[in-house]
C-alpha atoms as a PDB file:
ATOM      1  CA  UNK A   1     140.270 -79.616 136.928  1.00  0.00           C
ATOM      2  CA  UNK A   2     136.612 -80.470 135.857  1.00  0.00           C
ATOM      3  CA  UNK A   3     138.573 -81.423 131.978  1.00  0.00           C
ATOM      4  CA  UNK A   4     141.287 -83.274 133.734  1.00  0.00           C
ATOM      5  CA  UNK A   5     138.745 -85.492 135.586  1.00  0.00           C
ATOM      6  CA  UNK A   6     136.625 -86.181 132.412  1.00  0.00           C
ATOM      7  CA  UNK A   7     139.783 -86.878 130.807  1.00  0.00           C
ATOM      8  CA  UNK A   8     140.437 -89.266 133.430  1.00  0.00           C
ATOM      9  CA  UNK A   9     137.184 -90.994 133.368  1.00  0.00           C
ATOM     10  CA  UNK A  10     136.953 -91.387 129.548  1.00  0.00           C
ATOM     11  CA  UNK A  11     140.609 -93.146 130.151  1.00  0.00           C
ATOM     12  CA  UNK A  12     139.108 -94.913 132.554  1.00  0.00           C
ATOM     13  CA  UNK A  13     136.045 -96.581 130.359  1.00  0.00           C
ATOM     14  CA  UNK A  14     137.916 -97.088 126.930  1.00  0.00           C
ATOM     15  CA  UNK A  15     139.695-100.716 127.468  1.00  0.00           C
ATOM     16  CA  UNK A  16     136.202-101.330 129.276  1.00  0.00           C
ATOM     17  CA  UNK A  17     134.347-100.386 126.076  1.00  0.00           C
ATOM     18  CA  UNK A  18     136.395-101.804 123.831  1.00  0.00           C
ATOM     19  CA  UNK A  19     136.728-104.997 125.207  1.00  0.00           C
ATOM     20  CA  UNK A  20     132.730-104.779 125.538  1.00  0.00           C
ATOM     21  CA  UNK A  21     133.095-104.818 121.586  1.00  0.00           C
ATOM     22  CA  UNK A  22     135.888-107.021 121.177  1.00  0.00           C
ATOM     23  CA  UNK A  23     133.377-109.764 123.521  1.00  0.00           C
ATOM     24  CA  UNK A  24     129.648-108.805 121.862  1.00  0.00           C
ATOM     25  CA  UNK A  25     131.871-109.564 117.847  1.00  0.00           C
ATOM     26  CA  UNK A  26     133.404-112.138 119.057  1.00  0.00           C
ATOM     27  CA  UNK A  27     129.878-113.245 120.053  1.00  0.00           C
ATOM     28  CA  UNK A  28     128.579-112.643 116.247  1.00  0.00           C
ATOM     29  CA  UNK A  29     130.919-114.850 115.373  1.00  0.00           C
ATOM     30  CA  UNK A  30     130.432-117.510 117.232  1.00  0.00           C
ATOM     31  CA  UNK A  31     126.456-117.367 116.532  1.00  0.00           C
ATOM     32  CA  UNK A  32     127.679-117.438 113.013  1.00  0.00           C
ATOM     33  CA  UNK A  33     129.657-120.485 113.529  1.00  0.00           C
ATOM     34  CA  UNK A  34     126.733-122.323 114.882  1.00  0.00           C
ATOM     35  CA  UNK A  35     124.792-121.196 112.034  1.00  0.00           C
ATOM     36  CA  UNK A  36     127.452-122.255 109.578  1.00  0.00           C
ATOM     37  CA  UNK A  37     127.703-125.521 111.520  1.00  0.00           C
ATOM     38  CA  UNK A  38     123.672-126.116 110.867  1.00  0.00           C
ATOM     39  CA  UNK A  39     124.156-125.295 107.491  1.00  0.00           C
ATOM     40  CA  UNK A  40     126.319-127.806 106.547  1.00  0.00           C
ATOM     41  CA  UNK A  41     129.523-125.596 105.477  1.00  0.00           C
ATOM     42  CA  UNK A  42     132.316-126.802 108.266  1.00  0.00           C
ATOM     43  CA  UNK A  43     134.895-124.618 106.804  1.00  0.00           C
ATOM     44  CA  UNK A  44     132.763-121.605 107.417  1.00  0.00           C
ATOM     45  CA  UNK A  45     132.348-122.529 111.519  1.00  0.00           C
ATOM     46  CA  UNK A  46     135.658-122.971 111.552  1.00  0.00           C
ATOM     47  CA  UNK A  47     136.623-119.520 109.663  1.00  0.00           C
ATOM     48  CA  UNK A  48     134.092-118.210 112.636  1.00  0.00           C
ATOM     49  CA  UNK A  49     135.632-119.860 115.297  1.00  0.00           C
ATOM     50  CA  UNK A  50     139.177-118.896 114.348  1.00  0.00           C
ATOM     51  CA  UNK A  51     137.647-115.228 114.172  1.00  0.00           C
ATOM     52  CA  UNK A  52     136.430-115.571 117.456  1.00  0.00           C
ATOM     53  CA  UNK A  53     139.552-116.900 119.178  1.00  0.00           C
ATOM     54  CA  UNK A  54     141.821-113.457 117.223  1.00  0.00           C
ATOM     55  CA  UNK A  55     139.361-111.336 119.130  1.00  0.00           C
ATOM     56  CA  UNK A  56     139.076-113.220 122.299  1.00  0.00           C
ATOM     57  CA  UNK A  57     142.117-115.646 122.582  1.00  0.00           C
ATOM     58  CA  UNK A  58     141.708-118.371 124.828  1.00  0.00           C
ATOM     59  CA  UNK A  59     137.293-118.922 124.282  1.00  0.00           C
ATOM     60  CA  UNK A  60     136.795-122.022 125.701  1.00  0.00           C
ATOM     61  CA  UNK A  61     133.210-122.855 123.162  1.00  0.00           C
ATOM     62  CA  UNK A  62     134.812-121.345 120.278  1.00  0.00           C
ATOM     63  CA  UNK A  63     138.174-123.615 120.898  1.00  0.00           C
ATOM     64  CA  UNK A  64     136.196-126.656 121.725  1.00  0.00           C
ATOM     65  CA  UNK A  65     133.557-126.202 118.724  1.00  0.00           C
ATOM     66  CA  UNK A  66     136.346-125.510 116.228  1.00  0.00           C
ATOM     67  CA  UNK A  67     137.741-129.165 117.500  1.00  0.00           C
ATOM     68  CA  UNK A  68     134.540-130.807 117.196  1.00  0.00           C
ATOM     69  CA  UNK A  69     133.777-129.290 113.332  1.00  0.00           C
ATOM     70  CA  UNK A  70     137.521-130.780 112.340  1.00  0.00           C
ATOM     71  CA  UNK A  71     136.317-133.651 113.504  1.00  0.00           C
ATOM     72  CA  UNK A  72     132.939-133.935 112.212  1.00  0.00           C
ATOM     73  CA  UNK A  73     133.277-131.882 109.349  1.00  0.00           C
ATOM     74  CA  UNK A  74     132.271-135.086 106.686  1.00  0.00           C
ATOM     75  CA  UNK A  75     129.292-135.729 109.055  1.00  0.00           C
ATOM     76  CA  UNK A  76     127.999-132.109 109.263  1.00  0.00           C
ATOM     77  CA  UNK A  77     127.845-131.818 105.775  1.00  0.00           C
ATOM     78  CA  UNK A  78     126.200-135.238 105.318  1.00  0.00           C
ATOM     79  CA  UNK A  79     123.693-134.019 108.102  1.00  0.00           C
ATOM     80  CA  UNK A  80     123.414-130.889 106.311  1.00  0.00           C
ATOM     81  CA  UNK A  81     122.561-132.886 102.893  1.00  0.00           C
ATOM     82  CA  UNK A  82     119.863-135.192 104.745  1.00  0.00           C
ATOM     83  CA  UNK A  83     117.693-132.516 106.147  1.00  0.00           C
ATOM     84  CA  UNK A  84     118.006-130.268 102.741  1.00  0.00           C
ATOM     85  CA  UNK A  85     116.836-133.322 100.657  1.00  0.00           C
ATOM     86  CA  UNK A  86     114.697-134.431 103.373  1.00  0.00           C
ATOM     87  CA  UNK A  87     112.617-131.659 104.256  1.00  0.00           C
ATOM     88  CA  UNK A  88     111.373-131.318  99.923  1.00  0.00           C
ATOM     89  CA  UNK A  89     107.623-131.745 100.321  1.00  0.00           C
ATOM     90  CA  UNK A  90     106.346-134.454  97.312  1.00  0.00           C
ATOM     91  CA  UNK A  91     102.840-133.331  96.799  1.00  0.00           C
ATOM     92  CA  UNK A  92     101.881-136.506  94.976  1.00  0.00           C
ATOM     93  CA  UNK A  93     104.024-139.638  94.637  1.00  0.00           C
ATOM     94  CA  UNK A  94     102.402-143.000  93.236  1.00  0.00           C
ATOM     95  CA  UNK A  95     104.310-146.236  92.386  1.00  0.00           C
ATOM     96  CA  UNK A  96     102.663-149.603  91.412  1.00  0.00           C
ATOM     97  CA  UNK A  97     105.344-152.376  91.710  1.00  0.00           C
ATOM     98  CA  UNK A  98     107.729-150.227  90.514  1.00  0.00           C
ATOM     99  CA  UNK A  99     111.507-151.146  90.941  1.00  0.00           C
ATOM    100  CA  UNK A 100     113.491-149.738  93.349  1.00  0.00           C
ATOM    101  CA  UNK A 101     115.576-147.966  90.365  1.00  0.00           C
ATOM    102  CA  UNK A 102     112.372-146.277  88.837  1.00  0.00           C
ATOM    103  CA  UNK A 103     111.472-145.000  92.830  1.00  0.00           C
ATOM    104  CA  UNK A 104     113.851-143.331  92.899  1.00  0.00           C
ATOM    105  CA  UNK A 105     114.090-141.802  89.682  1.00  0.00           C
ATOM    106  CA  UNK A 106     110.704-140.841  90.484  1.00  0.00           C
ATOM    107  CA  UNK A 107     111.936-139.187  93.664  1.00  0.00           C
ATOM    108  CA  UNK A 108     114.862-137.493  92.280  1.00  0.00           C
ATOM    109  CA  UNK A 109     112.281-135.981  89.549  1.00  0.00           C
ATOM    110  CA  UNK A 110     109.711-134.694  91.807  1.00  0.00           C
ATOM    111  CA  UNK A 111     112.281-133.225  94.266  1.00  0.00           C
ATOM    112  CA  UNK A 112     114.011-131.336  91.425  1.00  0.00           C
ATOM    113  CA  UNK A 113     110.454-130.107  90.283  1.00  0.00           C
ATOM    114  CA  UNK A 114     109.378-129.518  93.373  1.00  0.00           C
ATOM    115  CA  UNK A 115     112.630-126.971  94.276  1.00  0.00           C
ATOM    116  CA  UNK A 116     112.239-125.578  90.877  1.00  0.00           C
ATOM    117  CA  UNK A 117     115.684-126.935  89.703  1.00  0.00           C
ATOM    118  CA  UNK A 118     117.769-126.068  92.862  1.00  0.00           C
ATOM    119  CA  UNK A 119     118.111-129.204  94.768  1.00  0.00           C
ATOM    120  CA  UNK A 120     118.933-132.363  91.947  1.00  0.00           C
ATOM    121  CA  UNK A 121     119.602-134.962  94.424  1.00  0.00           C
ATOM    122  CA  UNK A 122     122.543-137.600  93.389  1.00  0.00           C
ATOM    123  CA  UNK A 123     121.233-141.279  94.198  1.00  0.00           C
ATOM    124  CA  UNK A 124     123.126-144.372  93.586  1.00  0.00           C
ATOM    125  CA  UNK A 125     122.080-148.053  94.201  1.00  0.00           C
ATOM    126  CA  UNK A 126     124.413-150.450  95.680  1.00  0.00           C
ATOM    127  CA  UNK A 127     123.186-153.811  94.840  1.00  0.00           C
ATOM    128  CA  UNK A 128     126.486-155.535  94.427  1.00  0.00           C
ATOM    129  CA  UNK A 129     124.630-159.353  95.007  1.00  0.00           C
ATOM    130  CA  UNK A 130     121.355-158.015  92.857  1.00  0.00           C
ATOM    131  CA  UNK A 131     119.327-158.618  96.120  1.00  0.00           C
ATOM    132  CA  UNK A 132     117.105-155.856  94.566  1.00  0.00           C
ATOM    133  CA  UNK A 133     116.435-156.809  91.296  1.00  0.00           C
ATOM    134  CA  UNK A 134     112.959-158.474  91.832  1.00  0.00           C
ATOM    135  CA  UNK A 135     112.299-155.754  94.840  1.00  0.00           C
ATOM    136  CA  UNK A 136     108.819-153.970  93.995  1.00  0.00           C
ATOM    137  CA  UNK A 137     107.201-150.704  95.472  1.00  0.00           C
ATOM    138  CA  UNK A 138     103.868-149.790  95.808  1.00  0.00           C
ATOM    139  CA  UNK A 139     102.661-145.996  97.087  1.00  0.00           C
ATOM    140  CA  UNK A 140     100.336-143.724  96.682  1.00  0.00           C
ATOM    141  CA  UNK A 141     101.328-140.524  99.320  1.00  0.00           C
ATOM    142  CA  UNK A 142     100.003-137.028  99.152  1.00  0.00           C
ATOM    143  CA  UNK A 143     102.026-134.085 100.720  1.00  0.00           C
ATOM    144  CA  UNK A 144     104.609-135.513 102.646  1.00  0.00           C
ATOM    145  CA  UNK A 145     108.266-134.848 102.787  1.00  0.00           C
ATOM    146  CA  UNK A 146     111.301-137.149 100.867  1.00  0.00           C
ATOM    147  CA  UNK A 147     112.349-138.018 104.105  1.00  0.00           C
ATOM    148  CA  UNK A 148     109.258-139.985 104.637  1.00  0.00           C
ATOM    149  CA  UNK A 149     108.981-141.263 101.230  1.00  0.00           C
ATOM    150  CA  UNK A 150     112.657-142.720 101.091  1.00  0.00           C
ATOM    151  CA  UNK A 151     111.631-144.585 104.995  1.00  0.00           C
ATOM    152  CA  UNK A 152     108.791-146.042 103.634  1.00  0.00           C
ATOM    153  CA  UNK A 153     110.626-146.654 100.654  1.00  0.00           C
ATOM    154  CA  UNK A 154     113.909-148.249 102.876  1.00  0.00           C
ATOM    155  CA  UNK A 155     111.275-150.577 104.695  1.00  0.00           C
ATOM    156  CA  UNK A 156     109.528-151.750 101.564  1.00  0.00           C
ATOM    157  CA  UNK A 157     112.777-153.036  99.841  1.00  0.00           C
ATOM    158  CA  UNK A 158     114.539-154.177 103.198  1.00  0.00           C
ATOM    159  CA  UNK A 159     117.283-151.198 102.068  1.00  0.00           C
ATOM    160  CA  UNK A 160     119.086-148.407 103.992  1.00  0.00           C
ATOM    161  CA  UNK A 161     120.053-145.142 103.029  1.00  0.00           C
ATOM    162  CA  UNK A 162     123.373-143.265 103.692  1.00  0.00           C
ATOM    163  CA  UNK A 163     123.313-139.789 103.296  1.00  0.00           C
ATOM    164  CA  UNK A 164     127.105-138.483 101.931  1.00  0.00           C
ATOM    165  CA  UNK A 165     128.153-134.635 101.013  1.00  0.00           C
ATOM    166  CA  UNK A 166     127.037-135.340  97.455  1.00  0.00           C
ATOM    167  CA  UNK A 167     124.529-138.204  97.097  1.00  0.00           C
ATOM    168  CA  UNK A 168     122.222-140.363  98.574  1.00  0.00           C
ATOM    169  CA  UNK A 169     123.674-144.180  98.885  1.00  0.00           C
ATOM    170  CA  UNK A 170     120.894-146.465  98.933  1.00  0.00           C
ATOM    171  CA  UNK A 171     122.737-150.010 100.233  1.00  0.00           C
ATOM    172  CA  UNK A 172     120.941-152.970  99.508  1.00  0.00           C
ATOM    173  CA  UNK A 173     120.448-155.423 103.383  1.00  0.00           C
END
């Protein structure tokens, strides 16, 4: 009797164990969906989401975050590019009336010196009515991140940047 009983009871907790499981993996995945959605890689998040949803169908974050990543998935990665390049700390960067072309140069040399080779950041210039060809920029910064030195940069030469998956578009006003 005592072995039918724990038979019984072990019968009992099984689906409530395993579905314990099934809802703490399907919770890895999810975290690892917001991770991959902070990195920048969409198509990871929504790998993670679709993992989630096989192992708990009907997960109303993991259905609505998988939407939002189709949907966003140009702007994530953009995102993801802008803090990457952004967050580089320049430990010295001086310009005197330098052109807007040999700023960034600069920029894009320090920054791949700086990361030892692993981020080589893609700028490109679009001056299509050469409102920048007699632009000048003057700085002399110590220790401060690219994202700061491309807004001072912006303001100096009446520019804006936009940040795509693979390059930095610097747009002239």
């Amino acid at each position: 009797m005592k072995t039918l009983i724990a038979l019984l009871a072990i019968a009992i907790a099984t689906p409530a164990a395993l579905a314990e499981t099934a809802a703490q993996q399907a919770e890895g995945y999810y975290q690892k969906g917001l991770a991959a959605e902070k990195a920048g890689e969409p198509e990871t998040a929504i790998a993670a989401y679709k993992a989630v949803l096989m192992l708990v169908p009907g997960h109303a974050n993991a259905t609505y975050r998988a939407g939002q990543v189709k949907i966003n998935a140009k702007s994530i990665k953009s995102a993801a590019t802008e803090a990457k390049i952004g967050a580089v700390m320049i430990p010295l960067y001086q310009l005197d009336k330098a052109t807007v072309q040999d700023a960034i140069e600069l920029l894009s040399i320090k920054m791949e010196k700086e990361t030892n080779g692993e981020i080589a950041p893609n700028f490109i210039i679009e001056d299509p009515k050469n409102k920048l060809e007699n632009a000048q920029v003057t700085m002399n910064l110590k220790n401060i991140p690219v994202k700061n030195i491309l807004e001072y940069l912006l303001t100096q030469t009446n520019t804006k940047a936009r940040f795509d998956e693979h390059a930095v578009v610097i747009l002239a006003r």
